[in-house]
PDB file of N, CA and C in Angstrom:
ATOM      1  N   UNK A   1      -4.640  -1.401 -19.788  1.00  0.00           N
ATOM      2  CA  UNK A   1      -5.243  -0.979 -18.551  1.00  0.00           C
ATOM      3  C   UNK A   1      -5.339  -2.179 -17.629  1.00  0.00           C
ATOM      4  N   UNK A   2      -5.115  -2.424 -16.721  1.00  0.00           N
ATOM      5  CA  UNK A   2      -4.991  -3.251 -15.357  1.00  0.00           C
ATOM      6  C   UNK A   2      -6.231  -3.490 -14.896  1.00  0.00           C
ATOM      7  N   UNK A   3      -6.869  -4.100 -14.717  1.00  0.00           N
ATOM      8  CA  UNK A   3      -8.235  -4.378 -14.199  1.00  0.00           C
ATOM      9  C   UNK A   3      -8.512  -5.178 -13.036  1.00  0.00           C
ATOM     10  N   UNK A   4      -8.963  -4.709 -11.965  1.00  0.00           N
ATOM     11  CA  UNK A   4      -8.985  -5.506 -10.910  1.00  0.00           C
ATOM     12  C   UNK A   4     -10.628  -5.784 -10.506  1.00  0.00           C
ATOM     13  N   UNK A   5     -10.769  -6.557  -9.360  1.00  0.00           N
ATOM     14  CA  UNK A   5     -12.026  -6.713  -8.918  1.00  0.00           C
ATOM     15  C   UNK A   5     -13.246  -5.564  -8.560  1.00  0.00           C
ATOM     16  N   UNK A   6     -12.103  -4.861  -8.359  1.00  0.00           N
ATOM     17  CA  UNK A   6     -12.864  -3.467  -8.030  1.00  0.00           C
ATOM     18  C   UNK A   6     -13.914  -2.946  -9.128  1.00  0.00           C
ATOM     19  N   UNK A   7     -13.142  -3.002 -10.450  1.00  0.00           N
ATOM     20  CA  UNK A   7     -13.963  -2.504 -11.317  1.00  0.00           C
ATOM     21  C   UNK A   7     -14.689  -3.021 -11.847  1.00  0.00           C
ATOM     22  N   UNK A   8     -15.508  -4.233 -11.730  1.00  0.00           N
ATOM     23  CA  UNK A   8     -16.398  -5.666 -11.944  1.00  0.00           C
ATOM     24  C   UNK A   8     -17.386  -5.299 -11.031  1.00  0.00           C
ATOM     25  N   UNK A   9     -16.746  -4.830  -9.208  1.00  0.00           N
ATOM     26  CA  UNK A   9     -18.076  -4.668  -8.326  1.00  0.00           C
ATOM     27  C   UNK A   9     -18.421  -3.194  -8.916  1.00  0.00           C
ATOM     28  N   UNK A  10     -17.757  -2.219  -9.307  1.00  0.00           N
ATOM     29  CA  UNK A  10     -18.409  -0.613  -9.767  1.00  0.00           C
ATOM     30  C   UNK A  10     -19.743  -1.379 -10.825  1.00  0.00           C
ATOM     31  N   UNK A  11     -18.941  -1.766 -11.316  1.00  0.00           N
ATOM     32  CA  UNK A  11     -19.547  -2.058 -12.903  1.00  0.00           C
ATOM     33  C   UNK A  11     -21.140  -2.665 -12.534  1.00  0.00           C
ATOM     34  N   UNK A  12     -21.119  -3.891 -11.952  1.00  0.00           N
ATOM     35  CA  UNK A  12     -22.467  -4.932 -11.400  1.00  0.00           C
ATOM     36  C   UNK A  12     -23.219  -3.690 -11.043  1.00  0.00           C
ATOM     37  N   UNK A  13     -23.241  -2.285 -10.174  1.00  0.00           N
ATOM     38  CA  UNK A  13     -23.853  -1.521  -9.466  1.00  0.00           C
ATOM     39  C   UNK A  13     -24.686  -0.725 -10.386  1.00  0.00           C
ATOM     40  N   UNK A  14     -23.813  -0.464 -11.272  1.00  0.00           N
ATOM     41  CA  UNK A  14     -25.031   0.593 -12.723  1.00  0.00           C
ATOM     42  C   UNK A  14     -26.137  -0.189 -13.218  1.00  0.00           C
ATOM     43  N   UNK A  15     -27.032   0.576 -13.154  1.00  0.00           N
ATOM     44  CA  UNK A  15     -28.488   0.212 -13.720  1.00  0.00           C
ATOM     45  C   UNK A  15     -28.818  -0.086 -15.115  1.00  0.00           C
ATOM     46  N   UNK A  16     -28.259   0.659 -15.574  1.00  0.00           N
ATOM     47  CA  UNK A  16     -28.457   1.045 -17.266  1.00  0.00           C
ATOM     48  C   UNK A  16     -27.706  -0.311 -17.860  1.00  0.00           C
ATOM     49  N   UNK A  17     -28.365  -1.335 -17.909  1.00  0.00           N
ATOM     50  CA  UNK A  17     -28.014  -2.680 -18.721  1.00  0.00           C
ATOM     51  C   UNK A  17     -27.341  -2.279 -20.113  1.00  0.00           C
ATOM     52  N   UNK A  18     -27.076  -0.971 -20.854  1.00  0.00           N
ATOM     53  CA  UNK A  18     -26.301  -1.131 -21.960  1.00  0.00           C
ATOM     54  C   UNK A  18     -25.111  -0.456 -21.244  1.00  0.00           C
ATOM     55  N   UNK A  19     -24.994   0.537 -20.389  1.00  0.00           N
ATOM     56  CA  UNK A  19     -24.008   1.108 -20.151  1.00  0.00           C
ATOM     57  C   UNK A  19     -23.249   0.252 -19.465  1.00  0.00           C
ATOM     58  N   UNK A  20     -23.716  -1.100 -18.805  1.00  0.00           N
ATOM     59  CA  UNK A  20     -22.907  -1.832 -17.783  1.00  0.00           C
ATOM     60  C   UNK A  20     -22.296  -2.902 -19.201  1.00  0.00           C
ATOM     61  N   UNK A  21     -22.967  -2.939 -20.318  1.00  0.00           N
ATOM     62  CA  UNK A  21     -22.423  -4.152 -20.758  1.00  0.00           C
ATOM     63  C   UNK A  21     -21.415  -3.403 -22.058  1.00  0.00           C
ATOM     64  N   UNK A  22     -21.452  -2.574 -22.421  1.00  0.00           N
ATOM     65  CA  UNK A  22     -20.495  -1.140 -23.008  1.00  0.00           C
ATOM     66  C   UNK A  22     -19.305  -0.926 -22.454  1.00  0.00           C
ATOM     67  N   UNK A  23     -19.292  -1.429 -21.200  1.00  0.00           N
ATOM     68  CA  UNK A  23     -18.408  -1.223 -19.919  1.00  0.00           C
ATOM     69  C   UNK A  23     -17.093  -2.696 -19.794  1.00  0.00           C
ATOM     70  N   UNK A  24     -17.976  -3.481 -19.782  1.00  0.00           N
ATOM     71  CA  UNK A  24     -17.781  -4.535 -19.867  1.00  0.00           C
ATOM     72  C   UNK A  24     -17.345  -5.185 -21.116  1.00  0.00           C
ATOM     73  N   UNK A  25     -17.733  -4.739 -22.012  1.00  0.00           N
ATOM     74  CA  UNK A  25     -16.763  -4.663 -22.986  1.00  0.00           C
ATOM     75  C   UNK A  25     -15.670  -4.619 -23.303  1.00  0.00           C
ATOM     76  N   UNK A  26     -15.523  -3.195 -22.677  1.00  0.00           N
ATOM     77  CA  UNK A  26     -14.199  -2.352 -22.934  1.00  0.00           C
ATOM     78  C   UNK A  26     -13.325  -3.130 -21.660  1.00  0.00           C
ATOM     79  N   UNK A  27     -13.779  -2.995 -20.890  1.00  0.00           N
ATOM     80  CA  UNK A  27     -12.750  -3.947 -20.020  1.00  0.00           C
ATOM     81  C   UNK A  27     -12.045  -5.787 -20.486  1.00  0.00           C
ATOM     82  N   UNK A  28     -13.206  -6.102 -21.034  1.00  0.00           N
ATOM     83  CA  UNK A  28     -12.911  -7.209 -21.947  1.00  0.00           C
ATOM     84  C   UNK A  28     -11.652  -6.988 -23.321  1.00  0.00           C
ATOM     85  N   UNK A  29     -11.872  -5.843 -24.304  1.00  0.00           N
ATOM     86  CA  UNK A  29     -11.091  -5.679 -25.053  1.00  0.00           C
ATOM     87  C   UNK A  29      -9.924  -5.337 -24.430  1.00  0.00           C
ATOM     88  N   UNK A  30      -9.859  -4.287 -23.254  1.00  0.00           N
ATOM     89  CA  UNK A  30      -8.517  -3.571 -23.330  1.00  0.00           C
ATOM     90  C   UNK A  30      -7.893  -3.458 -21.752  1.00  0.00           C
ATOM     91  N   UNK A  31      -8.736  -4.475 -21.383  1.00  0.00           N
ATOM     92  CA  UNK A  31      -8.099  -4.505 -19.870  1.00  0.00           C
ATOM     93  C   UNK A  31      -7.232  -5.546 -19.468  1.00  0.00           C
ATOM     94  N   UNK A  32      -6.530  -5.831 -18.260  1.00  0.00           N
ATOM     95  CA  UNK A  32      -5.419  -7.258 -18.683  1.00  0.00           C
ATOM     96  C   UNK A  32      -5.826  -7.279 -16.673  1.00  0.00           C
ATOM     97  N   UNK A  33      -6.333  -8.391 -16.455  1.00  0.00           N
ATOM     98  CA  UNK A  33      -6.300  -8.622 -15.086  1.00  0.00           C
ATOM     99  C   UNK A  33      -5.277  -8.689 -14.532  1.00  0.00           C
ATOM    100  N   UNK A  34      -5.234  -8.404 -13.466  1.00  0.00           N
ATOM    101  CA  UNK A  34      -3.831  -8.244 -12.574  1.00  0.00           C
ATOM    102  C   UNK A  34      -3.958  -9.306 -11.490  1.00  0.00           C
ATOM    103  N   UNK A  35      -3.066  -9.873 -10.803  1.00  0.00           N
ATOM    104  CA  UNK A  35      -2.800 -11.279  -9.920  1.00  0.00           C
ATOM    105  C   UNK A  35      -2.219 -10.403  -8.721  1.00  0.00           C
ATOM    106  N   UNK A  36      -2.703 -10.331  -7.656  1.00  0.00           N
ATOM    107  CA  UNK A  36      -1.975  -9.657  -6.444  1.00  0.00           C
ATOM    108  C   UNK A  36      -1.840  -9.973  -5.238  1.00  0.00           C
ATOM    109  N   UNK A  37      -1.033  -9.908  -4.444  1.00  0.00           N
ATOM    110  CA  UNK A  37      -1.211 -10.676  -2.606  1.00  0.00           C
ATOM    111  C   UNK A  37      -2.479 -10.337  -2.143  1.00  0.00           C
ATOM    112  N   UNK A  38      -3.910 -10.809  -2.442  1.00  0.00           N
ATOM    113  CA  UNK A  38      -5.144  -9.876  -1.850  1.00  0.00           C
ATOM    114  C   UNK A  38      -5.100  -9.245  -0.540  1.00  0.00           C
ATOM    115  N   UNK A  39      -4.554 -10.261   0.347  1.00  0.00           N
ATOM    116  CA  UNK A  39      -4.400  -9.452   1.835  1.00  0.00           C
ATOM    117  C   UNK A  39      -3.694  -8.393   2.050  1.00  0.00           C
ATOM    118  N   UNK A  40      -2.215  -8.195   1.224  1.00  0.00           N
ATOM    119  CA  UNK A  40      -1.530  -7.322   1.465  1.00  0.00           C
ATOM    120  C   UNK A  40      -2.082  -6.380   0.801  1.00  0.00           C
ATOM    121  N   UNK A  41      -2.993  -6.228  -0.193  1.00  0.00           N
ATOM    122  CA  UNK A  41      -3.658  -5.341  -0.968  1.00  0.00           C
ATOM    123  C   UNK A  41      -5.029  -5.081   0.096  1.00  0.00           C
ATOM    124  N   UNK A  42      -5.798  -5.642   0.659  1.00  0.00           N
ATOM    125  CA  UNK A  42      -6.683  -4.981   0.994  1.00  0.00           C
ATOM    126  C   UNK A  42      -6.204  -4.470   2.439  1.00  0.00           C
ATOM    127  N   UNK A  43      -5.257  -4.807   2.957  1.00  0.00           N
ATOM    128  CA  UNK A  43      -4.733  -4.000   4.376  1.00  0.00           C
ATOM    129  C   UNK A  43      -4.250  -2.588   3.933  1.00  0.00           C
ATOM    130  N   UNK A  44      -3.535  -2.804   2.546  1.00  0.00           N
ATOM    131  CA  UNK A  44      -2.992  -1.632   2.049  1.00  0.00           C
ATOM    132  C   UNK A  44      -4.472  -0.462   1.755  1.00  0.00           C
ATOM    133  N   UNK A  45      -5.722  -1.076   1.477  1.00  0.00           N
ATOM    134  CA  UNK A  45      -6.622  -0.594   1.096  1.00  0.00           C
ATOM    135  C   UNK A  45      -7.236  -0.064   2.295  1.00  0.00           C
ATOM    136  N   UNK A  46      -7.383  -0.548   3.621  1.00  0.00           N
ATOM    137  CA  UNK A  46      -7.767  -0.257   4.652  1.00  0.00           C
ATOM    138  C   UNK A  46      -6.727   0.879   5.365  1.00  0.00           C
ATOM    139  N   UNK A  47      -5.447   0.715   5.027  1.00  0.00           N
ATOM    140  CA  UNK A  47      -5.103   1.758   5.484  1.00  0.00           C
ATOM    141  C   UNK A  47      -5.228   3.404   4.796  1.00  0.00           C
ATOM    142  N   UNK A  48      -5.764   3.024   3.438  1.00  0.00           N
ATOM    143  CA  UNK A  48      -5.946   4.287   2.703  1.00  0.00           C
ATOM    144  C   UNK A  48      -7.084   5.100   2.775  1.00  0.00           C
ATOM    145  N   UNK A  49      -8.211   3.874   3.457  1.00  0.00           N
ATOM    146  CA  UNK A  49     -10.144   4.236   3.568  1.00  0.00           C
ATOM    147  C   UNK A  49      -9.369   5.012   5.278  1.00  0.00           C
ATOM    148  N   UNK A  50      -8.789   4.478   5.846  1.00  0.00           N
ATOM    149  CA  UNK A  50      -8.506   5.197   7.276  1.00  0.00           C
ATOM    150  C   UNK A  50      -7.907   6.678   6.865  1.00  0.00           C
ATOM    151  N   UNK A  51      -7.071   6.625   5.889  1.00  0.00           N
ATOM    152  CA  UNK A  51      -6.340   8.508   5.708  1.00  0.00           C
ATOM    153  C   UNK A  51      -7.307   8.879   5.162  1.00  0.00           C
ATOM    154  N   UNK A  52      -9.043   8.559   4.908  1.00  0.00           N
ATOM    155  CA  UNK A  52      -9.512   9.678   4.106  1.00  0.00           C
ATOM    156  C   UNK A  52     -10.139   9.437   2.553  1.00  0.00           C
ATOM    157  N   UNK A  53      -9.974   7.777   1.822  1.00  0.00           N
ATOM    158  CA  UNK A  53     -10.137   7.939   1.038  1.00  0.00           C
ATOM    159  C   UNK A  53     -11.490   6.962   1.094  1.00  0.00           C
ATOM    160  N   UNK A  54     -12.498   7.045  -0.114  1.00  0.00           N
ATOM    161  CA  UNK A  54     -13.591   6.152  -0.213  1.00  0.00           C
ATOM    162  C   UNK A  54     -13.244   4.994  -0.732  1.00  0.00           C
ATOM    163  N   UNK A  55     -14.262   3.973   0.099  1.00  0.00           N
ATOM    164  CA  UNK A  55     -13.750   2.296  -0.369  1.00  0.00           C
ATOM    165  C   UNK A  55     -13.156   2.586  -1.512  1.00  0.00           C
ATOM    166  N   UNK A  56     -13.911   2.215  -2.427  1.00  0.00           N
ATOM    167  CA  UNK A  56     -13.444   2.015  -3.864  1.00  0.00           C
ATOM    168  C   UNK A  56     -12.382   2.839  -4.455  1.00  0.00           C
ATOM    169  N   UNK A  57     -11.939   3.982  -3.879  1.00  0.00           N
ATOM    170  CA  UNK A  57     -10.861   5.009  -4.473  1.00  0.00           C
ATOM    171  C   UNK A  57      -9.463   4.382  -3.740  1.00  0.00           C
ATOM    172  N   UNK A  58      -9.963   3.623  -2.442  1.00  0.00           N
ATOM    173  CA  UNK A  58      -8.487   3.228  -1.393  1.00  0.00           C
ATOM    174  C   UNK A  58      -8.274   1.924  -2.677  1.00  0.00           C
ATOM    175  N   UNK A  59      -9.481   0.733  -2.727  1.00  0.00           N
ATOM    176  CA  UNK A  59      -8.959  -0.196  -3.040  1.00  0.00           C
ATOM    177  C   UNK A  59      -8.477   0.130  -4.771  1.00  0.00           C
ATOM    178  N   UNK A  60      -8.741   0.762  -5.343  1.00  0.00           N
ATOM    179  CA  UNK A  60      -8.278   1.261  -6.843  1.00  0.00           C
ATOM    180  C   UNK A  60      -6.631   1.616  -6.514  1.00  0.00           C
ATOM    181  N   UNK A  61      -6.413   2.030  -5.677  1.00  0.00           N
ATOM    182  CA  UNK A  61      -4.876   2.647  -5.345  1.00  0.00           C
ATOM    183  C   UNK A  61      -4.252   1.608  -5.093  1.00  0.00           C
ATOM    184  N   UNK A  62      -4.658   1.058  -4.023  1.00  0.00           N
ATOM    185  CA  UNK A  62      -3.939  -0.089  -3.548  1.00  0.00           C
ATOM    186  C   UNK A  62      -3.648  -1.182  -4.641  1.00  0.00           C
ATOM    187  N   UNK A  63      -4.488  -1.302  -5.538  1.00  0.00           N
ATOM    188  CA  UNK A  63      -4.578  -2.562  -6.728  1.00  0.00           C
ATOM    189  C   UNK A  63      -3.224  -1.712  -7.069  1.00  0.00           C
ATOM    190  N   UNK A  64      -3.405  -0.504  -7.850  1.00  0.00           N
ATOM    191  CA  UNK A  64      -1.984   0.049  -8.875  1.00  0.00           C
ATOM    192  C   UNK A  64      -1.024  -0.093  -8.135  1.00  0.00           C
ATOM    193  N   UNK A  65      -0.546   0.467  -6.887  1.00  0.00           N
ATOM    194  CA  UNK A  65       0.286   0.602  -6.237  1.00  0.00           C
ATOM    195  C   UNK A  65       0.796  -1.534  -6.459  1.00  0.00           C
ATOM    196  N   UNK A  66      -0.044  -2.237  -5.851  1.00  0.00           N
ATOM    197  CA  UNK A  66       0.196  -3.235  -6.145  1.00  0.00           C
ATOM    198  C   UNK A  66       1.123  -3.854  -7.409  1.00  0.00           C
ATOM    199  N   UNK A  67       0.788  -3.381  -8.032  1.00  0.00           N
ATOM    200  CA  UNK A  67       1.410  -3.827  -9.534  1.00  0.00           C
ATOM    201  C   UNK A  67       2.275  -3.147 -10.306  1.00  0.00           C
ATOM    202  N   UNK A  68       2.392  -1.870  -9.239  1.00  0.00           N
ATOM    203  CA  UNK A  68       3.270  -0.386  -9.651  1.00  0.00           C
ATOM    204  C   UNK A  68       2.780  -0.198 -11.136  1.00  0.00           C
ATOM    205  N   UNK A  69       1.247  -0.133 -10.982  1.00  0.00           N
ATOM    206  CA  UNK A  69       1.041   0.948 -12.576  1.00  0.00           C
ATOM    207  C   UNK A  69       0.659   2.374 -11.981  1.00  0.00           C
ATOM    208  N   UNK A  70       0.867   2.842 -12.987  1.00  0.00           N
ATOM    209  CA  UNK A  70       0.373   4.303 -12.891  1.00  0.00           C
ATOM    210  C   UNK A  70      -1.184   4.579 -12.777  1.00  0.00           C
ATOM    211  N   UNK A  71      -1.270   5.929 -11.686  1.00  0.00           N
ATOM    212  CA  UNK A  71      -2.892   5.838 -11.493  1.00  0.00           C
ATOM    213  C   UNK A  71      -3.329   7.046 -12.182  1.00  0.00           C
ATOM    214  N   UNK A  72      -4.273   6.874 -12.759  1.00  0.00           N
ATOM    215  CA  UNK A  72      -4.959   7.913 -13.544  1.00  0.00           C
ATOM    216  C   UNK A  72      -6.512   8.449 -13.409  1.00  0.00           C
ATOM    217  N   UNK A  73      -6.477   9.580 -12.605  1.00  0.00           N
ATOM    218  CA  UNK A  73      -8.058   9.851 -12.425  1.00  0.00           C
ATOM    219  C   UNK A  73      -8.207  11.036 -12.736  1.00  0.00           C
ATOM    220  N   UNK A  74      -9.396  11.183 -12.597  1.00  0.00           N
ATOM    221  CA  UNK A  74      -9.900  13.051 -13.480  1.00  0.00           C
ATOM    222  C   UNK A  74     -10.289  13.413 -12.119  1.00  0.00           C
ATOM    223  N   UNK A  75     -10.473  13.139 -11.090  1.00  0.00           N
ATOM    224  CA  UNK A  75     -11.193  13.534  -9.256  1.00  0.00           C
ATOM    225  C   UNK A  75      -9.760  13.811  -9.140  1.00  0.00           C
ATOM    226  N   UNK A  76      -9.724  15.440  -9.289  1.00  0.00           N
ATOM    227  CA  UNK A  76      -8.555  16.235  -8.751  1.00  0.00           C
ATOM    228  C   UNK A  76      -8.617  16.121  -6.726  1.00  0.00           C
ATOM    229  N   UNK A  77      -9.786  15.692  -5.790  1.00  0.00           N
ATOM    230  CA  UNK A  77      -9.522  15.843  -4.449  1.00  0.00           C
ATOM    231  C   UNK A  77      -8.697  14.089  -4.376  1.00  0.00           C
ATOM    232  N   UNK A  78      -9.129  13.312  -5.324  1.00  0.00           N
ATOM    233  CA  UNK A  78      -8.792  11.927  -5.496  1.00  0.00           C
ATOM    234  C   UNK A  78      -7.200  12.147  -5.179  1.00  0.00           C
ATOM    235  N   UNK A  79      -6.589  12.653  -6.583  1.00  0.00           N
ATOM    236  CA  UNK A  79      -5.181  12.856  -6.308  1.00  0.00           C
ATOM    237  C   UNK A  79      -4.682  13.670  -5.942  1.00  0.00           C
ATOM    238  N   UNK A  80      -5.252  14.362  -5.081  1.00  0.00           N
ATOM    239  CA  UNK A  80      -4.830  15.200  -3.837  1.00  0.00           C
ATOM    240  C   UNK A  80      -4.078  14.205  -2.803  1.00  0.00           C
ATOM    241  N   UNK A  81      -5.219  13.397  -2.495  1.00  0.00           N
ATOM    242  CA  UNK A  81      -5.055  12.492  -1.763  1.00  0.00           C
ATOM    243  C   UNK A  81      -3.860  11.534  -1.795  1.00  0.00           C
ATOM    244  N   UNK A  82      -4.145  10.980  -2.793  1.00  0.00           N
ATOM    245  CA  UNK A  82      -2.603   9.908  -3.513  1.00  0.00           C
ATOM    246  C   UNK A  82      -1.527  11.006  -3.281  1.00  0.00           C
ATOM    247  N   UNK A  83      -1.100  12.544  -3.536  1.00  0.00           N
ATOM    248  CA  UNK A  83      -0.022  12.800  -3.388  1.00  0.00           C
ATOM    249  C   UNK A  83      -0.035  13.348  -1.679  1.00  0.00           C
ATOM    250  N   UNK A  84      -0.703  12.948  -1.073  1.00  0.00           N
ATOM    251  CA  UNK A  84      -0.640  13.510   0.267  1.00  0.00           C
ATOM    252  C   UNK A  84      -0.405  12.017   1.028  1.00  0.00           C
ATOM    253  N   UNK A  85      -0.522  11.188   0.777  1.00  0.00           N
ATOM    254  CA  UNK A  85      -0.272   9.667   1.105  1.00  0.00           C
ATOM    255  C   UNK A  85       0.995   8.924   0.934  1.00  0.00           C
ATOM    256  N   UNK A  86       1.953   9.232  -0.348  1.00  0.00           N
ATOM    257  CA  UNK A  86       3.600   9.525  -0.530  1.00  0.00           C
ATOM    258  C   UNK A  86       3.116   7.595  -1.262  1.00  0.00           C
ATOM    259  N   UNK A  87       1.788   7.836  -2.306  1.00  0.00           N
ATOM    260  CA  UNK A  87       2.205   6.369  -3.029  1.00  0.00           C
ATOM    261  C   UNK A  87       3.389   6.598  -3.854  1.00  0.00           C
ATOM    262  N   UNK A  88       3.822   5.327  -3.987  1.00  0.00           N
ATOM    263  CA  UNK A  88       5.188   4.379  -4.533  1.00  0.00           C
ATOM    264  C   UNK A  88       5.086   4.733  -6.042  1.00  0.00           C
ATOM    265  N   UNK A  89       3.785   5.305  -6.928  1.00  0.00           N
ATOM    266  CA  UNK A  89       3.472   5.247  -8.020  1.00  0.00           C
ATOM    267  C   UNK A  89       3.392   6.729  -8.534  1.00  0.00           C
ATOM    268  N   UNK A  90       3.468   6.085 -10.052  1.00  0.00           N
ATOM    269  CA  UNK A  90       3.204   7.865 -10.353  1.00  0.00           C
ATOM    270  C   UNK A  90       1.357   8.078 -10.835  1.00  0.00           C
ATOM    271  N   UNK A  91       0.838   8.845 -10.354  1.00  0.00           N
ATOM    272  CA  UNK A  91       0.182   9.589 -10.425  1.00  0.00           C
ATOM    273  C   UNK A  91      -0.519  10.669 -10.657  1.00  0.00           C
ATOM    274  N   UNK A  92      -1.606  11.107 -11.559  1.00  0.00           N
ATOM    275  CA  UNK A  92      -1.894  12.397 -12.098  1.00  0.00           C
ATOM    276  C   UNK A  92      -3.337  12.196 -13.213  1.00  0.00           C
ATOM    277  N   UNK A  93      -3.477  12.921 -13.450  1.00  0.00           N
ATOM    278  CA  UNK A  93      -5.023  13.330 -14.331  1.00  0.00           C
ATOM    279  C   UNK A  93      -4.596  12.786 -15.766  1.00  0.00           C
ATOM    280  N   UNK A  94      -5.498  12.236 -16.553  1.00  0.00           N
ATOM    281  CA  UNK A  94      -5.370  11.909 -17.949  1.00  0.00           C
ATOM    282  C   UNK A  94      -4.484  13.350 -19.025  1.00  0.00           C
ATOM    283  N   UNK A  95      -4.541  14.303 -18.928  1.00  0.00           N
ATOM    284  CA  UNK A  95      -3.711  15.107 -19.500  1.00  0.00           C
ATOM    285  C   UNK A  95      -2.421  15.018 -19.003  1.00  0.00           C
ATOM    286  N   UNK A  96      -1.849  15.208 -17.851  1.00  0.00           N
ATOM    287  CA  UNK A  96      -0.789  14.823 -17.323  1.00  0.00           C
ATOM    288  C   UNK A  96      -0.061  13.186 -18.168  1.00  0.00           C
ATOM    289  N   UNK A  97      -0.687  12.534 -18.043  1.00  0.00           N
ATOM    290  CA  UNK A  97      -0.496  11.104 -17.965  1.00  0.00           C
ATOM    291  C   UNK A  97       0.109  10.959 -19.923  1.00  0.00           C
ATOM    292  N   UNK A  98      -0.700  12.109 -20.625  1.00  0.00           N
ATOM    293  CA  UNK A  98      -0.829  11.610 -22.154  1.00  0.00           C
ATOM    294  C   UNK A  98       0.471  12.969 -22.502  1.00  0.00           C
ATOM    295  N   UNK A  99       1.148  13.831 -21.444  1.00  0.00           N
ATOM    296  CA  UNK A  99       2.603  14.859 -21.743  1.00  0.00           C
ATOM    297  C   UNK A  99       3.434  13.658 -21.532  1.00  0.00           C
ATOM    298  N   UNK A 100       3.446  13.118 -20.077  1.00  0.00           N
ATOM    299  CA  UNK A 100       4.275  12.037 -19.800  1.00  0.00           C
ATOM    300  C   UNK A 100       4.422  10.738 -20.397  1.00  0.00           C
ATOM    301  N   UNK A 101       3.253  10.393 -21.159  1.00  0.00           N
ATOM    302  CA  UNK A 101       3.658   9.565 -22.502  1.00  0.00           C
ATOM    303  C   UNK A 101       4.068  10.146 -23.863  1.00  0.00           C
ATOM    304  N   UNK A 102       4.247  11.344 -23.847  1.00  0.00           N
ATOM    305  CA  UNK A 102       4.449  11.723 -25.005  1.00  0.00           C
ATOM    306  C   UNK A 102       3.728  12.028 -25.864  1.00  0.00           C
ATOM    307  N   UNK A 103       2.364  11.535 -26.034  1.00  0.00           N
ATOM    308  CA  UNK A 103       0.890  11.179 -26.930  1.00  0.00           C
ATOM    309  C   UNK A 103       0.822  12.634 -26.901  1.00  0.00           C
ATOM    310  N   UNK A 104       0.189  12.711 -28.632  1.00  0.00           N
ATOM    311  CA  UNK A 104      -0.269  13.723 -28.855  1.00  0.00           C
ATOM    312  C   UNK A 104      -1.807  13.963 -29.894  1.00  0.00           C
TER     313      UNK A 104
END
């Protein structure tokens, strides 16, 4: 999983001191930071909060799109959005994502 800054500021915001450090964890075990042009990523991010999407959902896109991983969310209006925007990436809901890997 790709981990960007984004999900460090979500993370700092939860209250629940075990759920943030549970969190933090898992991003520790199984996440791999990603290195990206920040500017060209957050212009890319600003242009996505302008079509409609919330901070954190533009800059989450913009990070993948960045690094061309695949985006994976369960907020079906989320990837509404991503396929109404024509990202570079593939995109779709965790069931989708686990046909297209094959996983069973």
């Amino acid at each position: 999983m790709a981990v960007s800054p984004v999900h460090y500021e979500e993370i700092k915001d939860i209250a629940d001191p075990v759920e943030r450090h549970h969190l933090l964890s898992l991003l520790d075990i199984y996440g791999e930071r990603v290195d990206v042009d920040m500017k060209k990523t957050r212009l890319r991010a600003e242009t996505l909060f302008s079509a409609g999407f919330g901070v954190a959902d533009a800059a989450h896109v913009a990070f993948s799109e960045a690094i061309g991983a695949n985006f994976v969310s369960c907020d079906d209006r989320l990837l509404k959005k991503c396929w109404k925007n024509c990202l570079g990436i593939w995109r779709g809901d965790s069931l989708q994502y686990c046909i297209k890997e094959g996983l069973k």
